[in-house]
Protein backbone atom coordinates (compact mmCIF):
# COMPACT_ATOMS: atom_id res chain seq x y z
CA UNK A 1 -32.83 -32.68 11.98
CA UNK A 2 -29.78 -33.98 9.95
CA UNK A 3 -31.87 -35.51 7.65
CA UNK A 4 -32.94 -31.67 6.97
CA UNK A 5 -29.81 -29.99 7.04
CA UNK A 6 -28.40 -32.57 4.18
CA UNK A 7 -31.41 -31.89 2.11
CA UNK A 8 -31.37 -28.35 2.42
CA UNK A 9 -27.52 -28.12 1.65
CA UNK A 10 -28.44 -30.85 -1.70
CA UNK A 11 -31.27 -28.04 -2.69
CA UNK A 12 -28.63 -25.11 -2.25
CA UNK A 13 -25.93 -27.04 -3.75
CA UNK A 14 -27.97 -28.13 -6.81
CA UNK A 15 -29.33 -24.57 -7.01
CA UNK A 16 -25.64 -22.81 -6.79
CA UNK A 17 -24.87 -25.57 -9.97
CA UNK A 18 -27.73 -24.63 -12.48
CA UNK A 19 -27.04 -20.82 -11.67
CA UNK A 20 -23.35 -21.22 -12.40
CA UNK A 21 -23.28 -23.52 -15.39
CA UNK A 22 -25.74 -20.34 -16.66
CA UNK A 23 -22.90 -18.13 -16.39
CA UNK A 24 -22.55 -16.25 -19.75
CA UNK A 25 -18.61 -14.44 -20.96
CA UNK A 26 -19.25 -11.65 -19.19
CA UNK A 27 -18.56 -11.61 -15.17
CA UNK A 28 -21.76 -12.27 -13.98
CA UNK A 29 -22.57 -11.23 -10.19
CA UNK A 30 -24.82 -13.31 -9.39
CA UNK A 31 -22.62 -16.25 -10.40
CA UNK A 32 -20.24 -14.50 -8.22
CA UNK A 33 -21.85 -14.61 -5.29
CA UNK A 34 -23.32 -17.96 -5.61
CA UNK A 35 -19.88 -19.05 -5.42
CA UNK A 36 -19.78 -17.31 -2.30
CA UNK A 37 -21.70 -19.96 -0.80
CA UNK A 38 -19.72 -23.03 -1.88
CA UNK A 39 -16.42 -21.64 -1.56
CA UNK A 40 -14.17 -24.76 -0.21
CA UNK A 41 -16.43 -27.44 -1.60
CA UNK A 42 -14.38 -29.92 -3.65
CA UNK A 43 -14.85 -29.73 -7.02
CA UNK A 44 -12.85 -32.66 -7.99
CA UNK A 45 -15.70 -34.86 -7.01
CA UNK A 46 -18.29 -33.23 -9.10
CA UNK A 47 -17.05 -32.50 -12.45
CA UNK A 48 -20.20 -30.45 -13.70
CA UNK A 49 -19.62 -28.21 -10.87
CA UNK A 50 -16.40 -27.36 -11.17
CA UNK A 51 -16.48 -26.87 -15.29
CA UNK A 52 -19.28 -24.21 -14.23
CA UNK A 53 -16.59 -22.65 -12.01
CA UNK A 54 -14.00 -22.49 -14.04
CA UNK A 55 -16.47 -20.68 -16.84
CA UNK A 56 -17.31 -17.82 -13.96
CA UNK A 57 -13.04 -18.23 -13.60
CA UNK A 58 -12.65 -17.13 -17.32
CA UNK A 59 -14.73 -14.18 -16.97
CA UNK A 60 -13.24 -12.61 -14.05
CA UNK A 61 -9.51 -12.63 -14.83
CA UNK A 62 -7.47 -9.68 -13.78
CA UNK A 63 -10.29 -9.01 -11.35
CA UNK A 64 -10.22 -8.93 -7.46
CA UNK A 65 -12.95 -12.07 -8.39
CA UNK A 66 -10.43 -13.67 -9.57
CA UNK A 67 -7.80 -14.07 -6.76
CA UNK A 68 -10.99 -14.47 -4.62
CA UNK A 69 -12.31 -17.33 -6.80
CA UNK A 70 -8.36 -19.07 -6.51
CA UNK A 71 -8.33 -18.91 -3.14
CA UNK A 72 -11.58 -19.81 -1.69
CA UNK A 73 -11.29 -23.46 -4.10
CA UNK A 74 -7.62 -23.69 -3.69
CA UNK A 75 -6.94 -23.78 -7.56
CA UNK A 76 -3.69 -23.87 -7.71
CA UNK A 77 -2.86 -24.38 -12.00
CA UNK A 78 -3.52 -20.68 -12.18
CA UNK A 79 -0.25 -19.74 -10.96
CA UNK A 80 0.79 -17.72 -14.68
CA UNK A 81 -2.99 -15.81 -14.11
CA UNK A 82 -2.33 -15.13 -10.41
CA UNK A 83 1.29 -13.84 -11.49
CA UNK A 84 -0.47 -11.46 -14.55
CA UNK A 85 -3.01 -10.10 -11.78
CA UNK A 86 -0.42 -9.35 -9.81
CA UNK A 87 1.28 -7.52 -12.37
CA UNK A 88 -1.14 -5.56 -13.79
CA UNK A 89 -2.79 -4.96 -10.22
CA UNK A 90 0.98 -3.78 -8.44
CA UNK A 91 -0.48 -0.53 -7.45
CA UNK A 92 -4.12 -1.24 -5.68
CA UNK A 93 -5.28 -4.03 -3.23
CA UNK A 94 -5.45 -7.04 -5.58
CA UNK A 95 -1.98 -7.13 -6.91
CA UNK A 96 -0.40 -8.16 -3.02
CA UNK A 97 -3.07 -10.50 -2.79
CA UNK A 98 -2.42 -12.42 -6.14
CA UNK A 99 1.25 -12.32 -4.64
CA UNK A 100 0.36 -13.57 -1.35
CA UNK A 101 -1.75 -16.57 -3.03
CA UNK A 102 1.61 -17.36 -5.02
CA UNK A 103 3.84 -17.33 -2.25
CA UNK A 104 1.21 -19.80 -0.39
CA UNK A 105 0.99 -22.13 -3.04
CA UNK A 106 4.56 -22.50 -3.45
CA UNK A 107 4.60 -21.13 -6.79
CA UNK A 108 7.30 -18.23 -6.34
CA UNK A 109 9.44 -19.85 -8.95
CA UNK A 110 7.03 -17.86 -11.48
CA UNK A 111 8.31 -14.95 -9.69
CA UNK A 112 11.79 -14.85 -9.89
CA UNK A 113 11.53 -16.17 -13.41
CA UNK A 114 9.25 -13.04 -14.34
CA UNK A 115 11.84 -10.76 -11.76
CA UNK A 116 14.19 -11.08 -14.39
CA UNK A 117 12.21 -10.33 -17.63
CA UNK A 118 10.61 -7.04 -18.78
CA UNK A 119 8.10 -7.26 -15.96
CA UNK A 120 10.34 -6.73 -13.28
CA UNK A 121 9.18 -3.09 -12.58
CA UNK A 122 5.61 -3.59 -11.61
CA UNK A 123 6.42 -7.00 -9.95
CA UNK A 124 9.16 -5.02 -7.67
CA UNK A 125 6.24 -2.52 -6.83
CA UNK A 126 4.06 -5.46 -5.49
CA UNK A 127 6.39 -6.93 -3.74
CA UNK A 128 6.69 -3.73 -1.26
CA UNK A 129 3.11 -3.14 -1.58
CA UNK A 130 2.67 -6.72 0.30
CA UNK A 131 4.83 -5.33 2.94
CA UNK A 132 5.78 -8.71 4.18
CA UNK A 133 9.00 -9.93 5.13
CA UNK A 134 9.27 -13.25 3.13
CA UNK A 135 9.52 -11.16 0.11
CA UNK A 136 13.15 -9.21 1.09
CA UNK A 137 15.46 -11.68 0.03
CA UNK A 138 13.88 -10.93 -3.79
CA UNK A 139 14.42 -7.26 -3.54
CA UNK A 140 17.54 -6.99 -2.17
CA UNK A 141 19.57 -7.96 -4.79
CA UNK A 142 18.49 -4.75 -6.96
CA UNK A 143 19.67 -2.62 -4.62
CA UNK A 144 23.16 -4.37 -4.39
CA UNK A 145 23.71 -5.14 -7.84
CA UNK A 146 24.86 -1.55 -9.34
CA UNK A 147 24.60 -3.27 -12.83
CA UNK A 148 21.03 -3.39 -12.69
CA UNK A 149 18.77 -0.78 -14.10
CA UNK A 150 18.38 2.47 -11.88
CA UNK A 151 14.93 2.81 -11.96
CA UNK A 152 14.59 -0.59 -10.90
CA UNK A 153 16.86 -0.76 -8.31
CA UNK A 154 14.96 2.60 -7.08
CA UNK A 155 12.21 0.92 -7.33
CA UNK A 156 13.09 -1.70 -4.71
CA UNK A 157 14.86 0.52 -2.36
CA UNK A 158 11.35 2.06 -1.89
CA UNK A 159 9.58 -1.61 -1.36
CA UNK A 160 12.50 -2.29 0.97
CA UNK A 161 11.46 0.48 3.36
CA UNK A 162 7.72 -1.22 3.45
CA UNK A 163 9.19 -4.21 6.25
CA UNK A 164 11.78 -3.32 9.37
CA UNK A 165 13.64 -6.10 7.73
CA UNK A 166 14.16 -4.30 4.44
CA UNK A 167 14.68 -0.59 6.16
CA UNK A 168 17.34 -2.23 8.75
CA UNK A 169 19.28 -3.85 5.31
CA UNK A 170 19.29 -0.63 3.59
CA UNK A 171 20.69 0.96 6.62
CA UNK A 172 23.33 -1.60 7.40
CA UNK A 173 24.11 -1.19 3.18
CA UNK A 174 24.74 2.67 4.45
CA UNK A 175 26.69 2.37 7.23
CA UNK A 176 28.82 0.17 6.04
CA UNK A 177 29.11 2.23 3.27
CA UNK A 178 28.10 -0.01 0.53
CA UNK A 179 25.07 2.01 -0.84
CA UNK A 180 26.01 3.41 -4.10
CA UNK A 181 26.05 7.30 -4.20
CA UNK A 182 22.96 7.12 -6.77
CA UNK A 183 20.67 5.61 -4.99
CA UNK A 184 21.63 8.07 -1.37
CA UNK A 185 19.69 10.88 -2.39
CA UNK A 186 16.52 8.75 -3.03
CA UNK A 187 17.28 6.50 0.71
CA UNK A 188 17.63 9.77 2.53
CA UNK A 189 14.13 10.86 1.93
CA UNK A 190 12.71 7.43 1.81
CA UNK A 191 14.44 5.87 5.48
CA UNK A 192 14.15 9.65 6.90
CA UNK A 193 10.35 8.80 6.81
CA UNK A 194 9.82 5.16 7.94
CA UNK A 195 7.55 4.57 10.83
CA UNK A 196 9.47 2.94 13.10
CA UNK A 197 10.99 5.15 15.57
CA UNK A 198 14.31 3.57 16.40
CA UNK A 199 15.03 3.03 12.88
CA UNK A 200 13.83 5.95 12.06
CA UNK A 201 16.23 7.52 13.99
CA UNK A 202 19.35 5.65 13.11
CA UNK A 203 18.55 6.12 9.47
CA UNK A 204 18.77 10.20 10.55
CA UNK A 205 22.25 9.83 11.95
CA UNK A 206 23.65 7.77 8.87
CA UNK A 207 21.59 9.23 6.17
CA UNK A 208 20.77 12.88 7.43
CA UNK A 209 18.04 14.30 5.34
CA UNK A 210 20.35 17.71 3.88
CA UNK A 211 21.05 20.64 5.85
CA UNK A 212 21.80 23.48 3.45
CA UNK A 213 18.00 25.20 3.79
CA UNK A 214 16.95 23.67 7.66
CA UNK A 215 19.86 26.23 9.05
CA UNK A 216 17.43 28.83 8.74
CA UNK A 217 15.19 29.27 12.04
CA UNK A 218 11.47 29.92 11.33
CA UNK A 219 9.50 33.32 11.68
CA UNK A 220 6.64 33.19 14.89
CA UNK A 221 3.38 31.91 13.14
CA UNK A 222 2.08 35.52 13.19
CA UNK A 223 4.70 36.79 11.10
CA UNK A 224 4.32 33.59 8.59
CA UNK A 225 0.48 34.51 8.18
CA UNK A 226 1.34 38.11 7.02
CA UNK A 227 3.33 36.81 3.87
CA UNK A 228 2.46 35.72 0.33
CA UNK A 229 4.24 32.80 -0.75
CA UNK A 230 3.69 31.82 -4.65
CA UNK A 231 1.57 28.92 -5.53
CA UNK A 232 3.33 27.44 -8.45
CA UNK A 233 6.75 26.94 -6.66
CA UNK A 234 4.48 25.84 -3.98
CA UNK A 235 3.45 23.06 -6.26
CA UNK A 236 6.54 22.42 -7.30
CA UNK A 237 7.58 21.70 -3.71
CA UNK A 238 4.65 19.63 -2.56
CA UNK A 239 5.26 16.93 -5.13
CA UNK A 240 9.43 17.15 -4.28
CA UNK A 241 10.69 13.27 -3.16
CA UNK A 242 12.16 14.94 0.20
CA UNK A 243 9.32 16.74 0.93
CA UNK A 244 6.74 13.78 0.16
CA UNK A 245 3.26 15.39 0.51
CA UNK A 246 2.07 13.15 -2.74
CA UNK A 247 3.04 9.59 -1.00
CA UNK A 248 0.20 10.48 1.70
CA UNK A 249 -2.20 12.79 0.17
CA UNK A 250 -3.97 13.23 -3.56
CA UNK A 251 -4.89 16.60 -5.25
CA UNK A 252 -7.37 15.57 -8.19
CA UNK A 253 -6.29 11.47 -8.04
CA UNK A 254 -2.74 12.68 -8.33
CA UNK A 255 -0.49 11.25 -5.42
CA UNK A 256 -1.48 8.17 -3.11
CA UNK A 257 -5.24 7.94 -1.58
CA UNK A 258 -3.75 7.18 2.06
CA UNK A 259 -4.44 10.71 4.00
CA UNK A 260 -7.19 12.98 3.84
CA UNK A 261 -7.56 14.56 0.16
CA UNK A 262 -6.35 17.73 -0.26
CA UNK A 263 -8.18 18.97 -3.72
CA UNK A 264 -10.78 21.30 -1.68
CA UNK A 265 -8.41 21.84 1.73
CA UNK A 266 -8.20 25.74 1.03
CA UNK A 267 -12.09 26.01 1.43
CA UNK A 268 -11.74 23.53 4.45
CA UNK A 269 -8.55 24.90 6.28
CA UNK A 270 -7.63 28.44 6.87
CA UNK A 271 -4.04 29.47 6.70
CA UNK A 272 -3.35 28.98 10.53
CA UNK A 273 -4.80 25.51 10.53
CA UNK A 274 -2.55 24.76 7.33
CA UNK A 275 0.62 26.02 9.22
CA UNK A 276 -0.59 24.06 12.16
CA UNK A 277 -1.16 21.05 10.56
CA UNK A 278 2.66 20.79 9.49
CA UNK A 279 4.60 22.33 11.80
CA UNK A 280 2.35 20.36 14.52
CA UNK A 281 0.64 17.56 13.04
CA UNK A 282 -0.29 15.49 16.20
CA UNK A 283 -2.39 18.16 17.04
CA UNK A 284 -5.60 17.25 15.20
CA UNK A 285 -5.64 13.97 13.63
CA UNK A 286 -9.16 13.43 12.00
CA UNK A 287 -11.30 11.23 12.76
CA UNK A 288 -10.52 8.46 10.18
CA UNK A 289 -7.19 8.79 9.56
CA UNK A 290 -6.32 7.32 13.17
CA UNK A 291 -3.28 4.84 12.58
CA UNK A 292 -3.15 1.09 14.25
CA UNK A 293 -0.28 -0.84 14.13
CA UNK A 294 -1.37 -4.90 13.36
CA UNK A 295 0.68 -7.99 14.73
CA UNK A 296 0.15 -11.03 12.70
CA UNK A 297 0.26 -14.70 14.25
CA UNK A 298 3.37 -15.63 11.03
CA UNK A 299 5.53 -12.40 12.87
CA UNK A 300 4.25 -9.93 9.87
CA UNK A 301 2.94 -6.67 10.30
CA UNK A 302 0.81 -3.88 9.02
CA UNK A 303 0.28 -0.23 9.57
CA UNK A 304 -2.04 1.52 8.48
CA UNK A 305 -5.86 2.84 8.54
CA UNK A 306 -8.84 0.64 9.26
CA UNK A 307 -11.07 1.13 6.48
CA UNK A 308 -13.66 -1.58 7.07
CA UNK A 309 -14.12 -3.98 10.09
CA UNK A 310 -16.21 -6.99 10.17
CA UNK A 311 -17.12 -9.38 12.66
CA UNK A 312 -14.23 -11.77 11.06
CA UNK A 313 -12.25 -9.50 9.74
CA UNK A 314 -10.44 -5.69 9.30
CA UNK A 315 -9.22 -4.36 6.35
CA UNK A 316 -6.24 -1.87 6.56
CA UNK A 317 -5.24 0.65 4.01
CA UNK A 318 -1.29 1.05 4.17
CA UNK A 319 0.84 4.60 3.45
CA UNK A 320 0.76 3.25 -0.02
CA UNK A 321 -2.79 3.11 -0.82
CA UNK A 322 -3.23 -0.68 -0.18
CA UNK A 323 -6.04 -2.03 1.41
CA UNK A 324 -5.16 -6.07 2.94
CA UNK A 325 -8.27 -8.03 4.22
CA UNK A 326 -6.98 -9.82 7.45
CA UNK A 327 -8.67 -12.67 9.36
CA UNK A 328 -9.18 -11.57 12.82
CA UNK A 329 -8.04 -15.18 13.65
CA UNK A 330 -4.60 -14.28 12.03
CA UNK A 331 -4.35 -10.97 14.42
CA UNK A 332 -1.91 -11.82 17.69
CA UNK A 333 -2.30 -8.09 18.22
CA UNK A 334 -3.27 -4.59 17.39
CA UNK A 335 -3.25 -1.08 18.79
CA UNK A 336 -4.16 2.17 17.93
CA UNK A 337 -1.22 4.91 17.58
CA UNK A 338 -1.81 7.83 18.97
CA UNK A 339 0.86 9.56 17.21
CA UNK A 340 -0.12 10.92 13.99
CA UNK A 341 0.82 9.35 10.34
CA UNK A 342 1.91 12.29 8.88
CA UNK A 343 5.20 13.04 10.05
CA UNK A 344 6.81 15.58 11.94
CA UNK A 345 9.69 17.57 10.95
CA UNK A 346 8.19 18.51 7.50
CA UNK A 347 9.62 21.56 7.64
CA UNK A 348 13.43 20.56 7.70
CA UNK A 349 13.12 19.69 4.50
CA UNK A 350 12.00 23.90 3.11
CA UNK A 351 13.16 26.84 3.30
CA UNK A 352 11.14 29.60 5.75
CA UNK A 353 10.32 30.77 2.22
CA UNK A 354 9.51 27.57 0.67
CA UNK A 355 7.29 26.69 3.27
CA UNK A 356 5.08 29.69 2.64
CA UNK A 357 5.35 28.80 -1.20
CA UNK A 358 3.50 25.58 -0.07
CA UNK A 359 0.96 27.02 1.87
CA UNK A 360 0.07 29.62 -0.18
CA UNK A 361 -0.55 26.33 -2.91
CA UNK A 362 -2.81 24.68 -0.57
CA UNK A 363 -5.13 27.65 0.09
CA UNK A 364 -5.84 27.83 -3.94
CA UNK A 365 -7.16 24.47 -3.68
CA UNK A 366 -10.59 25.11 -3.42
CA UNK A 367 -14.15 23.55 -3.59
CA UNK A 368 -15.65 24.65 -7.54
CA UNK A 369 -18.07 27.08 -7.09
């Protein structure tokens, strides 16, 4: 029987070799998934083999391939690749995974070499998009450092919110008054809508989202339906940073794909439902779009929807359109919220009249006849 296993694994083996060293410059997917099959094998003890890998390696660069390809044979002399990928890949699923394989291979001294150049931007991005404490201590210093460039220090304020760790420095940096007045505006709307409920709520005693249009009390719902609101101010107002509608939801691959798209909800959703949906969004949450709040076995987190689950693994798309693979071995715990992601209080942030504005811009968003 072992006898059979070890020629059967020789016969895969030598098949896997002649298929890879066949690999031409383009990716090739069959390549690819041969690779699948002796991912961990060591390829310093067959020479042949790993030349042919490094071939498929050339093709795939930039690629989610790629950072799969690094991983699974635990290259680690692609750190200036992984740190490209990452760059280039800051705003979808690959980019925090080149960053995670950096961090794990001890190369984050490519990082904060490349935090202070021209890529700084993009790698900021990633590092929030990871939403994983070890990377904090990198981001902070933007938001401290009033010297830096706005947009950049912006920039990490926003990744900051992604941990607890970050959200509970930029609140300390408030309340001690150390947050410098151009970057309040931006950490009112941004720590008004983290998910964690005690910060959440300190954040909305020290930063108060402002107060000048929530004064006004809001008409019964039957009285709201009778009115015509205009649909470009209502525009206008969906994609407003306090208001937020675009960090959820996309109209036409504009916004983040986290929530349900919103490019046909006029045809779906009648104006009641639409008024409903904001002013009492736990309501209905559809089926989907249920939230679940992961433990990790390191102390990390995630929050966000299961997209996929497998028997080894779930992946989870977070509020900013990233989608993590996790081992289920790496899970301590998870549980499904029963709260809904969008949040509540929406409406603090319009006018009576603004919020018709933005529903009468939803119901012109309708299916093409």
């Amino acid at each position: 029987m072992q006898k059979l296993f070890f020629h059967s694994l020789f016969l895969c083996f030598l098949s896997v070799t002649l298929l890879l060293t066949k690999a031409q410059d383009a990716p090739n997917n069959s390549a690819i998934e041969a690779l699948s099959r002796i991912k961990g094998l060591d390829l310093e003890a067959n020479p042949a083999l790993k030349r042919a890998v490094l071939k498929v390696l050339a093709t795939t660069r930039g690629t989610p391939q790629f950072v799969e390809i690094v991983r699974d044979f635990n290259l680690t002399d692609q750190g200036n690749d992984l740190l490209d990928c990452a760059i280039k890949n800051s705003t979808n699923s690959t980019g925090p995974e080149a960053m995670r394989l950096l961090a794990s291979q001890g190369q984050t001294n490519l990082v904060t070499t490349a935090l202070q150049g021209t890529n700084a931007g993009p790698l900021i991005t990633v590092l929030g998009n990871t939403a994983e404490r070890q990377f904090v201590p990198w981001l902070t210093p933007f938001v401290a450092d009033s010297t830096r460039e706005l947009s950049l220090r912006k920039a990490a304020l926003i990744a900051l919110t992604r941990t607890p760790d970050g959200t509970q420095y930029l609140i300390e940096l408030a309340r001690n008054d150390r947050l410098s007045a151009d970057l309040r505006f931006i950490a009112m709307a941004e720590l008004n809508n983290v998910r964690w409920p005690a910060l959440k709520t300190l954040a909305a005693k020290i930063l108060p989202l402002p107060q000048s249009n929530n004064s006004q009390p809001l008409p019964p719902l039957s009285e709201l339906l009778q009115k015509t609101g205009d649909p470009t101010r209502g525009a206008q107002i969906f994609h407003r940073p306090e208001v937020g509608c675009g960090n959820c939801h996309q109209i036409h691959d504009k916004g983040t794909d986290f929530g349900p798209k919103l490019s046909e909800i006029g045809t779906k959703l009648g104006k009641d439902a639409l008024y409903q949906s904001i002013l009492d969004p736990g309501a209905g949450i559809s089926f989907g779009y249920e939230a679940w709040q992961i433990e990790l076995n390191s102390g990390d987190e995630s929050f966000g929807i299961i997209v996929s689950e497998t028997a080894d693994s779930i992946a989870i798309k977070t509020q900013a359109g990233i989608v993590t693979h996790y081992k289920k071995t790496d899970i301590r715990t998870r549980q499904k919220m029963t709260a809904s992601i969008m949040p509540t209080g929406l409406q603090l942030t319009m006018s009576p009249g603004e919020l018709v504005d933005l529903i009468e811009y939803l119901t012109t968003l309708k299916k093409k006849s």
